[in-house]
Protein backbone atom coordinates (compact mmCIF):
# COMPACT_ATOMS: atom_id res chain seq x y z
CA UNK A 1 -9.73 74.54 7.59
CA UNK A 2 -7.16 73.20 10.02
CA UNK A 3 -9.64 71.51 11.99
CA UNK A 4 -10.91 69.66 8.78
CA UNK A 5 -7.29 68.49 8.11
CA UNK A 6 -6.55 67.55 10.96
CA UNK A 7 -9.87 65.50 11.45
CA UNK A 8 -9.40 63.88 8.02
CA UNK A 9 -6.08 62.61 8.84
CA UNK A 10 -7.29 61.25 12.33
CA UNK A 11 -10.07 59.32 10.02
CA UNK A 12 -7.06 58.00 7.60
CA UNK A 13 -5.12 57.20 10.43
CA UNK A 14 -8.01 55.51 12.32
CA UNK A 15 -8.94 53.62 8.62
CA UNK A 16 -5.22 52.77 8.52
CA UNK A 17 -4.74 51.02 12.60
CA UNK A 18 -8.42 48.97 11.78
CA UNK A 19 -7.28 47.63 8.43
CA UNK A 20 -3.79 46.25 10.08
CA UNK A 21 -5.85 44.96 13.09
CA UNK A 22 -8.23 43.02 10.75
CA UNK A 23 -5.27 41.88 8.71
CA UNK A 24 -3.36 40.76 11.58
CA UNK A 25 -6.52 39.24 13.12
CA UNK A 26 -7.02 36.79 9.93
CA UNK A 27 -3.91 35.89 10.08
CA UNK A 28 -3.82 34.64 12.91
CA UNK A 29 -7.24 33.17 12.57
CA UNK A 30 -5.27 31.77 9.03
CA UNK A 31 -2.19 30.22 11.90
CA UNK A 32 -4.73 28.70 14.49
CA UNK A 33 -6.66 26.99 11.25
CA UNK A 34 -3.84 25.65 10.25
CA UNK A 35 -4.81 21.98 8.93
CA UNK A 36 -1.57 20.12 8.63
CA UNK A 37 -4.06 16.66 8.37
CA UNK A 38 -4.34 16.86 4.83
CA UNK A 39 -0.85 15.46 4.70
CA UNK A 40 -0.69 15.64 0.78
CA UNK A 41 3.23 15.83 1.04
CA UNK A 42 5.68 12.97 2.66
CA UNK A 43 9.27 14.05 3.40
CA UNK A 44 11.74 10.79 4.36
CA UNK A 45 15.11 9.70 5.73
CA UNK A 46 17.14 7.03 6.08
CA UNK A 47 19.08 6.43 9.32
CA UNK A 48 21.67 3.51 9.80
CA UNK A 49 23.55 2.29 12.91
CA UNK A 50 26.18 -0.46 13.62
CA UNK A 51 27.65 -1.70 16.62
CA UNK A 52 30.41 -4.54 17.37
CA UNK A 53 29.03 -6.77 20.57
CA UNK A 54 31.18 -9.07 21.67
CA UNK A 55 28.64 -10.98 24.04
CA UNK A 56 24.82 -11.76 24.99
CA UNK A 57 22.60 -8.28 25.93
CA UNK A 58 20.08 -6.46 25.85
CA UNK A 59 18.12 -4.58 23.65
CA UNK A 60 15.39 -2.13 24.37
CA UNK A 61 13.47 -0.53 21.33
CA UNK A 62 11.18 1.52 22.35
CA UNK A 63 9.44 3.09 19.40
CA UNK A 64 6.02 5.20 18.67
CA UNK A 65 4.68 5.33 15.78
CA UNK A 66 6.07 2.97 12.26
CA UNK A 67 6.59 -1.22 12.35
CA UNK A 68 9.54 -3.02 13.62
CA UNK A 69 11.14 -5.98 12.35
CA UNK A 70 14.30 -7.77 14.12
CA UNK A 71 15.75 -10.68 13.37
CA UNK A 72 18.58 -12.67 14.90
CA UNK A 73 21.72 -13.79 12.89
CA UNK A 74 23.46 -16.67 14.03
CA UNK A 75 27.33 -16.46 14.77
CA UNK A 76 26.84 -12.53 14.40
CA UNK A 77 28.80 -10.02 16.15
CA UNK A 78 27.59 -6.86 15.30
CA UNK A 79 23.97 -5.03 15.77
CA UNK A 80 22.27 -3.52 12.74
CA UNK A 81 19.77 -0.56 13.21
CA UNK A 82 18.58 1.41 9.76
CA UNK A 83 15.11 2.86 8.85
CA UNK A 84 13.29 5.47 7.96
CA UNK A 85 12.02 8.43 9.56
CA UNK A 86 8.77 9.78 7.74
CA UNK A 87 6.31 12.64 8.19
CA UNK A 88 3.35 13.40 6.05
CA UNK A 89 1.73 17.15 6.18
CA UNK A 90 0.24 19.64 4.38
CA UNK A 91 3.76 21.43 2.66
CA UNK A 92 7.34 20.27 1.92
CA UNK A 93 8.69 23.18 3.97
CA UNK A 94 6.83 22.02 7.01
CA UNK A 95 7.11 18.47 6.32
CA UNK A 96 11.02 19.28 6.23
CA UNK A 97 10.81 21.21 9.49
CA UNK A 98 9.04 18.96 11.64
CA UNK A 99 11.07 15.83 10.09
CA UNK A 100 13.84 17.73 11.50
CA UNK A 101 12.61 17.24 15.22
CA UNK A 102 11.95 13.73 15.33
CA UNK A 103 15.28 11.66 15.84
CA UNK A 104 16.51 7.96 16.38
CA UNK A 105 18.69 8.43 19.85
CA UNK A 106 20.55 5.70 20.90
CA UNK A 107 21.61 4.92 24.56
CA UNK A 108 24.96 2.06 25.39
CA UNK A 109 24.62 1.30 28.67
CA UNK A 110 26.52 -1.55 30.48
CA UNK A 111 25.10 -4.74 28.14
CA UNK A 112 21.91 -2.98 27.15
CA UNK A 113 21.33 -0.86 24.05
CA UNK A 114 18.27 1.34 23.87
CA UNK A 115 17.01 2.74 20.23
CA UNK A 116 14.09 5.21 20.81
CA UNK A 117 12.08 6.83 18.51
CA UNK A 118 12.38 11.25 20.31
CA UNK A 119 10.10 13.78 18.62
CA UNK A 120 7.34 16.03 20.06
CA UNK A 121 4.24 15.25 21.90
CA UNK A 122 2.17 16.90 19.65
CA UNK A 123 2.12 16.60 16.05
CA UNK A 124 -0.46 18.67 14.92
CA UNK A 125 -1.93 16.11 13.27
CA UNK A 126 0.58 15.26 11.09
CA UNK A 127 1.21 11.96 9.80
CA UNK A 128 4.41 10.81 11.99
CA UNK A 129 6.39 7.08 11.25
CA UNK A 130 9.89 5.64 12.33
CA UNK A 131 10.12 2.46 11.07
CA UNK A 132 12.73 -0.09 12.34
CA UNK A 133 14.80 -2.60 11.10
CA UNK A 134 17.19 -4.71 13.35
CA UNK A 135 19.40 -7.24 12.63
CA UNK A 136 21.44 -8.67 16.09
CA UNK A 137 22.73 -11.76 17.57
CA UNK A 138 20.53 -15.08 18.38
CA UNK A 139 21.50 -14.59 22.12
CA UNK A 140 20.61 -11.21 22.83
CA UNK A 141 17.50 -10.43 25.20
CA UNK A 142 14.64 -8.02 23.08
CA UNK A 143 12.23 -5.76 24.31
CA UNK A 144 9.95 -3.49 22.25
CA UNK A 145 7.55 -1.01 22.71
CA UNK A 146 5.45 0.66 20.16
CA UNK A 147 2.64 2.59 20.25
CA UNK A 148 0.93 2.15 16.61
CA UNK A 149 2.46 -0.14 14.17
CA UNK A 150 3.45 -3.82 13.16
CA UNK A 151 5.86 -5.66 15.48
CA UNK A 152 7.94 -9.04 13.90
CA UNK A 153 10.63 -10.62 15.33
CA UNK A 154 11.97 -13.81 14.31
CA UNK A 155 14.62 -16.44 14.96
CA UNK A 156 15.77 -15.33 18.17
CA UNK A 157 16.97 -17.29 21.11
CA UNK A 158 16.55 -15.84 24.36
CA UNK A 159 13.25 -14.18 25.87
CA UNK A 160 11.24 -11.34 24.04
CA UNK A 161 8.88 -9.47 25.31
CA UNK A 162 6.38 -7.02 23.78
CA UNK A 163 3.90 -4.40 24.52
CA UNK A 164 2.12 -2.89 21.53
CA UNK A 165 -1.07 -0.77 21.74
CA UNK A 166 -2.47 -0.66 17.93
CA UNK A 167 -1.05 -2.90 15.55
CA UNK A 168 -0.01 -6.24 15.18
CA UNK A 169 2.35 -9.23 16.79
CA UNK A 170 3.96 -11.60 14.43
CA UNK A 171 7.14 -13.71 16.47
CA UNK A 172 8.59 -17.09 14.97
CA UNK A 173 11.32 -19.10 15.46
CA UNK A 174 11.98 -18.22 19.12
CA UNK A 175 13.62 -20.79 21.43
CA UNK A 176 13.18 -18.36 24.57
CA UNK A 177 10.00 -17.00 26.28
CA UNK A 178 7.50 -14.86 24.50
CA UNK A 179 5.64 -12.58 26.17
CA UNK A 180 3.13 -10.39 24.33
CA UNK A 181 0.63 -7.71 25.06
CA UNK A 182 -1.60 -5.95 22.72
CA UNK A 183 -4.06 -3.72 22.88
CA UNK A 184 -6.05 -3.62 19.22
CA UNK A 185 -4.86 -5.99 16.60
CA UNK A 186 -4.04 -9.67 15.76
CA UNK A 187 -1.01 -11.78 16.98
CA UNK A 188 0.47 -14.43 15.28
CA UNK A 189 2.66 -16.86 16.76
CA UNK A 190 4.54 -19.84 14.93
CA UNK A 191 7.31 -22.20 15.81
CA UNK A 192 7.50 -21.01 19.30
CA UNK A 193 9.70 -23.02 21.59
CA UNK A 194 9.43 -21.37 25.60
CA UNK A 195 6.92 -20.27 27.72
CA UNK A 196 4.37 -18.32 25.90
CA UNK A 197 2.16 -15.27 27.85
CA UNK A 198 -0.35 -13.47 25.97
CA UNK A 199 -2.44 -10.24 27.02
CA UNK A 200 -4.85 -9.12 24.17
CA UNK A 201 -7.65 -6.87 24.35
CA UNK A 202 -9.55 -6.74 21.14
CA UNK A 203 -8.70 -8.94 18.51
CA UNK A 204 -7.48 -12.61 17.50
CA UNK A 205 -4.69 -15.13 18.43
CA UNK A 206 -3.15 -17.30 16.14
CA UNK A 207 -0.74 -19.87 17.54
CA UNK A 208 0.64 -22.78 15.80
CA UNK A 209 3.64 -24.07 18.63
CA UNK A 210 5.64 -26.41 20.86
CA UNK A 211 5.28 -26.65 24.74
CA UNK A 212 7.86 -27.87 26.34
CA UNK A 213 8.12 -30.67 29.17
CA UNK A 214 6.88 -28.50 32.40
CA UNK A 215 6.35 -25.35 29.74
CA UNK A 216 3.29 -22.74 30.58
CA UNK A 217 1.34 -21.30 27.65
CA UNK A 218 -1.00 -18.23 28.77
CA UNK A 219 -3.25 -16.73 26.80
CA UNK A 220 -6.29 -14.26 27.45
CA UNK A 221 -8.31 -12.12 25.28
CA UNK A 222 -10.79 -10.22 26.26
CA UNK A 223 -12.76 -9.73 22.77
CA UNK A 224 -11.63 -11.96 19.98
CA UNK A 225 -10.49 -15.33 19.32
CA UNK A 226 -7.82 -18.15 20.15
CA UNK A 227 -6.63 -20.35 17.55
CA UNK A 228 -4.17 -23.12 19.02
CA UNK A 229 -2.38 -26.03 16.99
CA UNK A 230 0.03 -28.08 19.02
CA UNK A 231 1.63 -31.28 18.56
CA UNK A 232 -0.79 -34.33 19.27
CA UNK A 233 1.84 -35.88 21.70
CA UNK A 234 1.62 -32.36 23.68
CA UNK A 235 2.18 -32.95 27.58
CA UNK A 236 0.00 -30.61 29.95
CA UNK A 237 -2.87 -29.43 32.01
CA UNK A 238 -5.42 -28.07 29.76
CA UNK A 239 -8.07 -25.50 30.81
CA UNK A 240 -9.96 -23.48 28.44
CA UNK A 241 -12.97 -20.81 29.66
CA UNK A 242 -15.04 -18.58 27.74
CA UNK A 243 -17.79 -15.89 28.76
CA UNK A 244 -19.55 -15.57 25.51
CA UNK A 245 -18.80 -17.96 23.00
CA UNK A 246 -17.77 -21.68 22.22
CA UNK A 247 -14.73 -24.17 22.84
CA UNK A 248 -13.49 -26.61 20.45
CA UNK A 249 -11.00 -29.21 20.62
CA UNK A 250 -9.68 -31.95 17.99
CA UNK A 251 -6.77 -34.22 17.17
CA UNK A 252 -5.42 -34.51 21.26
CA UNK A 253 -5.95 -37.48 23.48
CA UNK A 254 -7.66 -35.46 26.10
CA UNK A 255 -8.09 -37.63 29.28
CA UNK A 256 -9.65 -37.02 32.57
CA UNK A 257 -12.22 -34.73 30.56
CA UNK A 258 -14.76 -32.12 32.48
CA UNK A 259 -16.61 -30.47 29.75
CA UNK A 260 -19.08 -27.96 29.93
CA UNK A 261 -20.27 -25.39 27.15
CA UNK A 262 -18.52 -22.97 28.44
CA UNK A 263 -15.43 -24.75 29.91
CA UNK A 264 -12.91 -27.54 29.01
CA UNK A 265 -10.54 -29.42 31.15
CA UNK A 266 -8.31 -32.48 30.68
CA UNK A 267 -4.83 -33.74 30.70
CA UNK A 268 -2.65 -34.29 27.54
CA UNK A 269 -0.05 -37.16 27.91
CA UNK A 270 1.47 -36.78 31.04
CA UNK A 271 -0.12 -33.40 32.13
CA UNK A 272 4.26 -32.19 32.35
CA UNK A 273 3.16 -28.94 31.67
CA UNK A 274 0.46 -26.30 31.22
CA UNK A 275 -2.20 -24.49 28.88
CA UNK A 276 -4.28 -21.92 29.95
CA UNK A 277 -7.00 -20.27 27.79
CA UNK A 278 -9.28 -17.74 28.08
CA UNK A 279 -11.66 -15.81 25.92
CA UNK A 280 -14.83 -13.00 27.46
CA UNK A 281 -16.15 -12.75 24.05
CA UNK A 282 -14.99 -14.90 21.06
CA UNK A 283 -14.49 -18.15 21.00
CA UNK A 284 -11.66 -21.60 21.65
CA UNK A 285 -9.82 -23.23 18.60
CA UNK A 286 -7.23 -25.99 19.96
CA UNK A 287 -6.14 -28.35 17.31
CA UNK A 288 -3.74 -31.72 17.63
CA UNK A 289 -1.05 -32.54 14.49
């Protein structure tokens, strides 16, 4: 009779360990499914920043995932940063928790001031945005950085530069040099008054500008279009190649013309400056108003 106790009780105990290992098994089958890519819930928060400048700088913003707007105010001396921080996932609570690792940190170094976007490497899939707004003086220098998202900056008067990989370009009113380089997505560029270089991948260019006396404009795209409007009285060097595609040119006193159907050369005015455009596949827009 002992012997048949004792065995029973093994066999409970034994039932007992394989039901905990098969619970604890599922969950953690139930952890490593985790699908936080149905992002049904969005948790939010507004940041704000202000700083008193009291000369021309720098600023860095180097962001990765949300749009960016700056814009320069004339006779400012202060620099305005506010957003949003934003994350999308499956729950509130983890929403909340991962929200609370992803942080605007700001660096003051010298005449430079770097906003950039820290959170973790991996997001699980989770739905991850800081969006920027800046609002800084004419005169300061801006450089941006974003990985996916929407890039604008306007009325600024010094040099900008900007490397996007998804997203879009939009920069007017800018008496400085632009230089821009995307990776997917459109740029748009209006009212630009410096030296203009363009690097984009796949996607379209839409330019409606000013070249300077002696000014370079350089723009390449490797699948997608350029659409140029420039002043009739324009003075450059123009050259214009395509791989796969077409060239066309109206309103501008071209002179010295070599056309071919895949190439066009000539000199506007004076030929005191330079255009240089080139397409692998898409096409050549250049329009004179």
């Amino acid at each position: 009779m002992m012997k048949a106790k004792l065995s029973n009780l093994s066999s409970l105990k034994l039932g007992l360990i394989l039901l905990l290992f098969t619970f604890s098994f599922m969950s953690c089958l139930e952890d490593f499914g985790s699908d936080y890519r149905n992002n049904d819930v969005a948790v939010e928060a507004d940041f704000d920043y202000q700083f008193d400048v009291t000369g021309p700088g720098n600023l860095l913003l180097d962001g990765l995932n949300g749009n960016v707007e700056i814009i320069g105010i004339t006779n400012s001396s202060e620099i305005i940063v506010y957003g949003t921080r934003r994350v999308e996932s499956n729950s509130r609570s983890d929403a909340e928790w991962f929200l609370d690792r992803v942080n605007v940190q700001i660096i003051i170094e010298n005449e430079q001031l770097t906003v950039r976007t820290d959170q973790p490497i991996d997001t699980d899939g989770r739905n991850v945005n800081v969006n920027y707004f800046v609002r800084l003086p004419r005169d300061w220098f801006v450089e941006v950085e974003n990985n996916n998202g929407e890039v604008s900056i306007s009325q600024m008067n010094e040099s900008v530069n900007v490397d996007v990989d998804n997203g879009e370009i939009d920069m007017a009113f800018i008496n400085g040099n632009i230089d821009a380089d995307l990776t997917n997505g459109n740029i748009y560029l209006n009212d630009l008054r410096g030296n203009v270089n363009t690097d984009l991948t796949n996607g379209n260019i839409f330019a409606d500008l000013m070249l300077l006396p002696g000014g370079i404009l350089d723009m390449e795209v490797i699948n997608g279009q350029v659409n140029l409007t420039i002043p009739s009285t324009t003075s450059a060097q123009l050259r214009a190649e395509v791989t796969n595609g077409g060239i066309s040119a109206s309103g501008l006193p071209l002179q010295n013309t070599q056309s071919t159907p895949k190439s066009l050369r000539g000199r506007l005015g004076s030929g005191n400056g330079t255009i240089n455009l080139e397409t692998v596949n898409g096409s050549i827009s250049i329009v004179g108003q």
